[in-house]
PDB file of N, CA and C in Angstrom:
ATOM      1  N   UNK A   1     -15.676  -9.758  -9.956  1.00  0.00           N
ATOM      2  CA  UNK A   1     -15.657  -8.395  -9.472  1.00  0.00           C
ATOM      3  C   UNK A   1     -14.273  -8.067  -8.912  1.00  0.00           C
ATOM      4  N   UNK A   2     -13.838  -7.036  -9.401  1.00  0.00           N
ATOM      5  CA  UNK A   2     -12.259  -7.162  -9.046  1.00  0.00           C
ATOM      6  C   UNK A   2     -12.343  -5.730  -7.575  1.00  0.00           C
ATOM      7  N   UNK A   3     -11.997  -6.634  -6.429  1.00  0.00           N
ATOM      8  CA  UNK A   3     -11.926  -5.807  -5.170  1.00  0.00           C
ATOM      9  C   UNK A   3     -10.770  -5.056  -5.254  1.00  0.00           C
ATOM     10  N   UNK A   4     -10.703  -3.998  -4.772  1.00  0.00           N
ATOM     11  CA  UNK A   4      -9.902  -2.965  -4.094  1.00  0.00           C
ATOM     12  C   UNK A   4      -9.641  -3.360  -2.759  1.00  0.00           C
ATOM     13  N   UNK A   5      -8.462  -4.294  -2.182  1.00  0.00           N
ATOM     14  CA  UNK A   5      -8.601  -4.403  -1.192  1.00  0.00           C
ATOM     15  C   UNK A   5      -7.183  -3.167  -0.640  1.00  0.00           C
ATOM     16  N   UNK A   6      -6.635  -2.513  -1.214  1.00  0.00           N
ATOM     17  CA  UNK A   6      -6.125  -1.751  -0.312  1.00  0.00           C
ATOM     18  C   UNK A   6      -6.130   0.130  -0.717  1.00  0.00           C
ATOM     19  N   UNK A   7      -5.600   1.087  -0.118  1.00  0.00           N
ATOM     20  CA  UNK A   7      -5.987   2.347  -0.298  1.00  0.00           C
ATOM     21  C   UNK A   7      -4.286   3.046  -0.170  1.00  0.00           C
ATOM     22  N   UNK A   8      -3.074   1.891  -0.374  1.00  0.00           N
ATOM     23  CA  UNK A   8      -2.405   2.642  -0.861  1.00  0.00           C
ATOM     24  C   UNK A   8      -2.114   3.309  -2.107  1.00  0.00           C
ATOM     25  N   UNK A   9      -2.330   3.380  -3.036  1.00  0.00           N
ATOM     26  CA  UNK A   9      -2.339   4.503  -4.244  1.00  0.00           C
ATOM     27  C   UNK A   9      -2.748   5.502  -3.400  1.00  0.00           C
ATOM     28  N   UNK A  10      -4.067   5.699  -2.814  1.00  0.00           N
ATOM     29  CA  UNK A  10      -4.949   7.148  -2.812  1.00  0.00           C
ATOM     30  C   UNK A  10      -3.660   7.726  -1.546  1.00  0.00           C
ATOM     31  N   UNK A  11      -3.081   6.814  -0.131  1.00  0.00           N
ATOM     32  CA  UNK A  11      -2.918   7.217   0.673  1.00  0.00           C
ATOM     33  C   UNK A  11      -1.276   7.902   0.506  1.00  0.00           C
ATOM     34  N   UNK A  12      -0.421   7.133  -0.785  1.00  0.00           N
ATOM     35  CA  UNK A  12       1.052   7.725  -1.599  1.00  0.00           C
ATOM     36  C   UNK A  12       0.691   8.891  -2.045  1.00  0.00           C
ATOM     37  N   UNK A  13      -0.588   8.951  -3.163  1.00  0.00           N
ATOM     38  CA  UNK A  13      -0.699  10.095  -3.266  1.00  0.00           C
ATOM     39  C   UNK A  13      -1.204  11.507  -2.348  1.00  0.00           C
ATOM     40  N   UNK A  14      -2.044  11.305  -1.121  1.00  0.00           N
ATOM     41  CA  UNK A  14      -2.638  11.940  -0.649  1.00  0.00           C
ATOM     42  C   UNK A  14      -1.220  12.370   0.742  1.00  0.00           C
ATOM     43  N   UNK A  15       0.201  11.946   0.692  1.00  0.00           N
ATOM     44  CA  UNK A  15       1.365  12.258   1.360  1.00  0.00           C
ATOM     45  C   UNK A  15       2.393  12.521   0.202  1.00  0.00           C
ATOM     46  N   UNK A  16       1.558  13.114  -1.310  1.00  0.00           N
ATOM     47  CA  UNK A  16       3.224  13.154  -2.180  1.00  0.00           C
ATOM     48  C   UNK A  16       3.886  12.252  -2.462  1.00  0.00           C
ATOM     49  N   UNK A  17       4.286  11.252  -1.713  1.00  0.00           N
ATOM     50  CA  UNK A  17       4.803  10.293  -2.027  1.00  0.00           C
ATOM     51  C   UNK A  17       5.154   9.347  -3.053  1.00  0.00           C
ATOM     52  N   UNK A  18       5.865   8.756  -3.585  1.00  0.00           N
ATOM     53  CA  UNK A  18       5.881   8.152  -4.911  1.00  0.00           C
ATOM     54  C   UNK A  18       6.216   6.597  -5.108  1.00  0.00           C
ATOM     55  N   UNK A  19       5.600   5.736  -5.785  1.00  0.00           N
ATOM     56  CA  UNK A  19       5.870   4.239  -5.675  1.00  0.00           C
ATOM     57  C   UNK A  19       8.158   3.795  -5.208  1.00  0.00           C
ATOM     58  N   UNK A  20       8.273   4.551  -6.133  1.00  0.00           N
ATOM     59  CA  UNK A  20       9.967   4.690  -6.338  1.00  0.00           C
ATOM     60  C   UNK A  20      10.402   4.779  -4.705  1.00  0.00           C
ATOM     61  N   UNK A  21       9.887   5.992  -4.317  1.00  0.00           N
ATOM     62  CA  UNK A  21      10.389   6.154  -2.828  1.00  0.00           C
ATOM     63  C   UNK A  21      10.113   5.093  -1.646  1.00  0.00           C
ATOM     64  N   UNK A  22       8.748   4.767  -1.634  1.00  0.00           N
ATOM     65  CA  UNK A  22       8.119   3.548  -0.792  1.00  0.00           C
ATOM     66  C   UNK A  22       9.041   2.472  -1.049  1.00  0.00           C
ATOM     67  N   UNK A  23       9.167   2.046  -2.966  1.00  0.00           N
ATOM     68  CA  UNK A  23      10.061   0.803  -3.088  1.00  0.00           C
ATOM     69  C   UNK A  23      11.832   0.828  -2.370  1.00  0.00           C
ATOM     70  N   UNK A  24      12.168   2.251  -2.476  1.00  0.00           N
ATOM     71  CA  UNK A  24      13.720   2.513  -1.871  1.00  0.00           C
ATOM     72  C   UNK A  24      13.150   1.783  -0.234  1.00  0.00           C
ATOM     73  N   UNK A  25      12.387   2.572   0.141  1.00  0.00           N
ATOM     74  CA  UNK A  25      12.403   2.677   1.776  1.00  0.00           C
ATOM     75  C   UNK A  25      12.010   1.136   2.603  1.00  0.00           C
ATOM     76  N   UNK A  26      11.591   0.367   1.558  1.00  0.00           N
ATOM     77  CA  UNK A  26      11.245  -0.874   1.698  1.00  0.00           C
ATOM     78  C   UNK A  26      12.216  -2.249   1.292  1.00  0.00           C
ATOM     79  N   UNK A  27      13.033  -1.807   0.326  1.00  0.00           N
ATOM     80  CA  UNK A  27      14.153  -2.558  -0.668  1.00  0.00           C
ATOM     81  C   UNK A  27      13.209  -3.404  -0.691  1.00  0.00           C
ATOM     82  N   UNK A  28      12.587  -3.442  -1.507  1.00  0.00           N
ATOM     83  CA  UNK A  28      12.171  -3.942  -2.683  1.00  0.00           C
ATOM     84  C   UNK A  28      11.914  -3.222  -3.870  1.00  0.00           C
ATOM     85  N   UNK A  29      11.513  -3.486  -5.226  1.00  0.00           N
ATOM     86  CA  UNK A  29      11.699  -3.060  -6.414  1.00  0.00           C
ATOM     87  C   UNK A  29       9.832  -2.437  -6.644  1.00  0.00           C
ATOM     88  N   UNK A  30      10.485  -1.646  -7.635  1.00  0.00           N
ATOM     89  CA  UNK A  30       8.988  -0.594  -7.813  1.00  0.00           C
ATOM     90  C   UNK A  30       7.901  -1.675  -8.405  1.00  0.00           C
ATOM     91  N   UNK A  31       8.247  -2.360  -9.617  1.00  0.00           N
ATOM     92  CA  UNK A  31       8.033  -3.568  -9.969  1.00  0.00           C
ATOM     93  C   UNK A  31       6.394  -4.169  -8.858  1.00  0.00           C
ATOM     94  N   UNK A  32       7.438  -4.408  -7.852  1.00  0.00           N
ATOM     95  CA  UNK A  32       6.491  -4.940  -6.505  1.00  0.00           C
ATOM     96  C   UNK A  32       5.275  -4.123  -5.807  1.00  0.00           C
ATOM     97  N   UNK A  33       6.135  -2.472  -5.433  1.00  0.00           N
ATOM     98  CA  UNK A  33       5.048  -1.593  -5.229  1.00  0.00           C
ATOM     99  C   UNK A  33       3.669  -1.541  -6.477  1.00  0.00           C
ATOM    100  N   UNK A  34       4.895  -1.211  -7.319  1.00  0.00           N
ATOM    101  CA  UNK A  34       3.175  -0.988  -8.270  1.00  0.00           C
ATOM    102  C   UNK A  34       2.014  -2.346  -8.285  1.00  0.00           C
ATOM    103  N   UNK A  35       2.547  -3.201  -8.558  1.00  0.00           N
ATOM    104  CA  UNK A  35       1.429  -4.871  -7.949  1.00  0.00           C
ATOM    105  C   UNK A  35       0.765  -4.627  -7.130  1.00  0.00           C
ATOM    106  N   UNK A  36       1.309  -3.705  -5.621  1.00  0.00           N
ATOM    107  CA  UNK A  36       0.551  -3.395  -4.262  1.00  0.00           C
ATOM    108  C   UNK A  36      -0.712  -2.583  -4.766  1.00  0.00           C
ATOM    109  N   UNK A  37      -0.300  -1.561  -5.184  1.00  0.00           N
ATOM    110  CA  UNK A  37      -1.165  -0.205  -5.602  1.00  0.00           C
ATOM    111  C   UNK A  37      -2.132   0.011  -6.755  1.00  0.00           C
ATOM    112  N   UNK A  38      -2.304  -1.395  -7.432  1.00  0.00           N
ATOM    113  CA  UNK A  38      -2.934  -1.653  -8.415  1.00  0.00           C
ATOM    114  C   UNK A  38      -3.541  -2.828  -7.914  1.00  0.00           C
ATOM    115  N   UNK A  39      -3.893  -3.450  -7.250  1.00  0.00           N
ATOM    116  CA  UNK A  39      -4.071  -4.554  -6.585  1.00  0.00           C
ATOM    117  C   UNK A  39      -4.006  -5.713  -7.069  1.00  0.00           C
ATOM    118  N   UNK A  40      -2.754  -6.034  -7.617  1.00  0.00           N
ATOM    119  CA  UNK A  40      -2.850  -7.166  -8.221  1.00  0.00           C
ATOM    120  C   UNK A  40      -2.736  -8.225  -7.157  1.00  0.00           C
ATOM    121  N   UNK A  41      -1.191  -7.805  -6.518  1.00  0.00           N
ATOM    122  CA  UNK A  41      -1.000  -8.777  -5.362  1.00  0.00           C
ATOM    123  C   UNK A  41      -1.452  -7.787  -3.986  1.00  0.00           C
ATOM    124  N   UNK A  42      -1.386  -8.376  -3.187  1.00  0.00           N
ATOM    125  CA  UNK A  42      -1.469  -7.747  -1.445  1.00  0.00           C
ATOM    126  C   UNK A  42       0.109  -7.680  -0.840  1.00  0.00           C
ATOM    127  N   UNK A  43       0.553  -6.835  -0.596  1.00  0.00           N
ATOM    128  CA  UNK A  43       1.848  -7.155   0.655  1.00  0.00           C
ATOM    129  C   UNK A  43       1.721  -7.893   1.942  1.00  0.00           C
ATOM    130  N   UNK A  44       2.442  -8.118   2.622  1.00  0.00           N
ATOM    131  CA  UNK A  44       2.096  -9.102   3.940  1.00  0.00           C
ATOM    132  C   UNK A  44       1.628  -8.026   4.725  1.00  0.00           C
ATOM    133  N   UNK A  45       0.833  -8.458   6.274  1.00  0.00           N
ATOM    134  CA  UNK A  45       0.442  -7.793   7.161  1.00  0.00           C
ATOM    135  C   UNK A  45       1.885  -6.911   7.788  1.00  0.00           C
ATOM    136  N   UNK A  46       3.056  -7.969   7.708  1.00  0.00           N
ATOM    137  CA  UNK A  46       4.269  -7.233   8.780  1.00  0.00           C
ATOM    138  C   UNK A  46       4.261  -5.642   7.610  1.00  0.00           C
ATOM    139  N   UNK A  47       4.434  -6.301   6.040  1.00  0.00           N
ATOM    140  CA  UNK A  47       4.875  -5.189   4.763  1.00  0.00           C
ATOM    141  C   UNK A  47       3.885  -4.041   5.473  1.00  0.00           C
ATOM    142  N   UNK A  48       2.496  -4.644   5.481  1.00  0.00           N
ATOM    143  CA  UNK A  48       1.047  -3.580   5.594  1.00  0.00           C
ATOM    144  C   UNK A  48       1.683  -2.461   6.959  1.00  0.00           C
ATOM    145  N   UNK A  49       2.570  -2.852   7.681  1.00  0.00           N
ATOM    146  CA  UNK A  49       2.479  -2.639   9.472  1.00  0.00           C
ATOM    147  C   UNK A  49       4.327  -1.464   8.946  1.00  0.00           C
ATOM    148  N   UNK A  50       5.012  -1.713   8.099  1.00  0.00           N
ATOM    149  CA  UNK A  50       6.065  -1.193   7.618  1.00  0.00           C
ATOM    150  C   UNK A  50       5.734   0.383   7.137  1.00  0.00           C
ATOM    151  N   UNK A  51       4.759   0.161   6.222  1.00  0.00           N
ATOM    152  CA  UNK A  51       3.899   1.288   4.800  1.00  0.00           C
ATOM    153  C   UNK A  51       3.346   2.251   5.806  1.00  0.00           C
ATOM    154  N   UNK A  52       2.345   1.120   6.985  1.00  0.00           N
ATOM    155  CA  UNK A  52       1.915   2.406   7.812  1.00  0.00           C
ATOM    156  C   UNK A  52       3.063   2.814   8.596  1.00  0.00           C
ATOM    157  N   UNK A  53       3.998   2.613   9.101  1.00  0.00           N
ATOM    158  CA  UNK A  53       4.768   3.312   9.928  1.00  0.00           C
ATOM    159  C   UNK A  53       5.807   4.400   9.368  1.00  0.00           C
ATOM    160  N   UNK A  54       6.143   3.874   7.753  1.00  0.00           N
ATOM    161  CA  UNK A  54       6.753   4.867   6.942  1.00  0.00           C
ATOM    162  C   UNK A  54       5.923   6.368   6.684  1.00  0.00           C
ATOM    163  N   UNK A  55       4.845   6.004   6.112  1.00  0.00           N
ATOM    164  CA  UNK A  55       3.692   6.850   5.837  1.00  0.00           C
ATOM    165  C   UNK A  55       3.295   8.094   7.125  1.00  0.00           C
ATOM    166  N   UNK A  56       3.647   7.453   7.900  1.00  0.00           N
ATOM    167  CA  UNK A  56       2.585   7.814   9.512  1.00  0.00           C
ATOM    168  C   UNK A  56       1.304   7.656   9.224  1.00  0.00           C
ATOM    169  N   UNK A  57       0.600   7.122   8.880  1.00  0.00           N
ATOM    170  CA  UNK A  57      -1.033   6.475   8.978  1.00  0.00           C
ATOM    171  C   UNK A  57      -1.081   5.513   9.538  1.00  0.00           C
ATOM    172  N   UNK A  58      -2.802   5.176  10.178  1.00  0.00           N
ATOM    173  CA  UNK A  58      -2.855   4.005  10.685  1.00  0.00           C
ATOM    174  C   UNK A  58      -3.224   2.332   9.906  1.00  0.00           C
ATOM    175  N   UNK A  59      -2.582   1.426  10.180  1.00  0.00           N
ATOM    176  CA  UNK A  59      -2.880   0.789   9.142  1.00  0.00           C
ATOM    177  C   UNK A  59      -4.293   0.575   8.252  1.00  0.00           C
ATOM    178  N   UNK A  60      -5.183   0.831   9.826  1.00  0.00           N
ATOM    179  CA  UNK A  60      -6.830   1.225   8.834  1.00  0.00           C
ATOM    180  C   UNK A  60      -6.729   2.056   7.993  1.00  0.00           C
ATOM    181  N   UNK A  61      -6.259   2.868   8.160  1.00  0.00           N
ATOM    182  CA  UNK A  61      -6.006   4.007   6.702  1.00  0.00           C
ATOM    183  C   UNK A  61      -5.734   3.476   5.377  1.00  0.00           C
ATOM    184  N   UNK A  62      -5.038   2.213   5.244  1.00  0.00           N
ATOM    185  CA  UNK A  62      -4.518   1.319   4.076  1.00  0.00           C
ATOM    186  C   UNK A  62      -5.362   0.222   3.707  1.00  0.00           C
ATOM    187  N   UNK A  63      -6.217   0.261   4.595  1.00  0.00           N
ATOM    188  CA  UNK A  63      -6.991  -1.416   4.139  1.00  0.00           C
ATOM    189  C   UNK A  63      -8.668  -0.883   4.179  1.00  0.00           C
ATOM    190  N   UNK A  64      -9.042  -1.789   3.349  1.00  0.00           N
ATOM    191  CA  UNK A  64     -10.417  -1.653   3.100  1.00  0.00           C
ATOM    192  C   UNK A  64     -11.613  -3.025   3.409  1.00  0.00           C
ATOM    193  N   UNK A  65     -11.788  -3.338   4.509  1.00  0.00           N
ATOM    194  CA  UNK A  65     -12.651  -4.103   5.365  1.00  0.00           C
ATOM    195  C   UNK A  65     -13.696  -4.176   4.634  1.00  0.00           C
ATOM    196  N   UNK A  66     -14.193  -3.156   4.154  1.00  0.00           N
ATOM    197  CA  UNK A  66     -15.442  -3.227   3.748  1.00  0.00           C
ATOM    198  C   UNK A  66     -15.806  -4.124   2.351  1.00  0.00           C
ATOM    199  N   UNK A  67     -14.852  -3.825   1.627  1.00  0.00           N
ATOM    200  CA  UNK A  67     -14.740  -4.810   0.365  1.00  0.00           C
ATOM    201  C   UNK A  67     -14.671  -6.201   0.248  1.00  0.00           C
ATOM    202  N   UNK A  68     -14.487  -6.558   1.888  1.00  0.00           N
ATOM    203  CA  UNK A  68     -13.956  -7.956   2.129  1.00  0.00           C
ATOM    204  C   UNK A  68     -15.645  -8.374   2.257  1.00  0.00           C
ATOM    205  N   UNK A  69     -16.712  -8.164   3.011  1.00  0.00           N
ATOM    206  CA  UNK A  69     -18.357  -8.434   2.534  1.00  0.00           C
ATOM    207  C   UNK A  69     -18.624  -8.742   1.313  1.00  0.00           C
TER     208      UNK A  69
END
């Protein structure tokens, strides 16, 4: 069963935002974002604690607890 463990796609799109810009604001490569937002890989908690502070959301806003049951 392939989990959704995070809600950045919905939360880039739901601020305009675009993988390209997150990857500038982060230096790292889009490459990496898109892995995040497709869930292939996870970013680290500090990355998770970065996204929300770029974004202005709270990191609950990005993660999905519930999927982890």
């Amino acid at each position: 069963m392939d989990k959704q463990l995070n809600r950045l796609k919905v939360v880039l799109a739901e601020k305009n935002d675009s993988n390209k810009w997150l990857a500038e604001e982060l230096g790292v490569s889009p490459t990496t974002v898109s892995k995040w937002v497709t869930n292939t890989c996870q970013p680290s908690m500090e990355t998770f604690m970065k996204i929300a502070k770029l974004l202005e959301v709270d990191i609950n806003d990005l993660l999905r607890f519930d999927e982890l049951n």
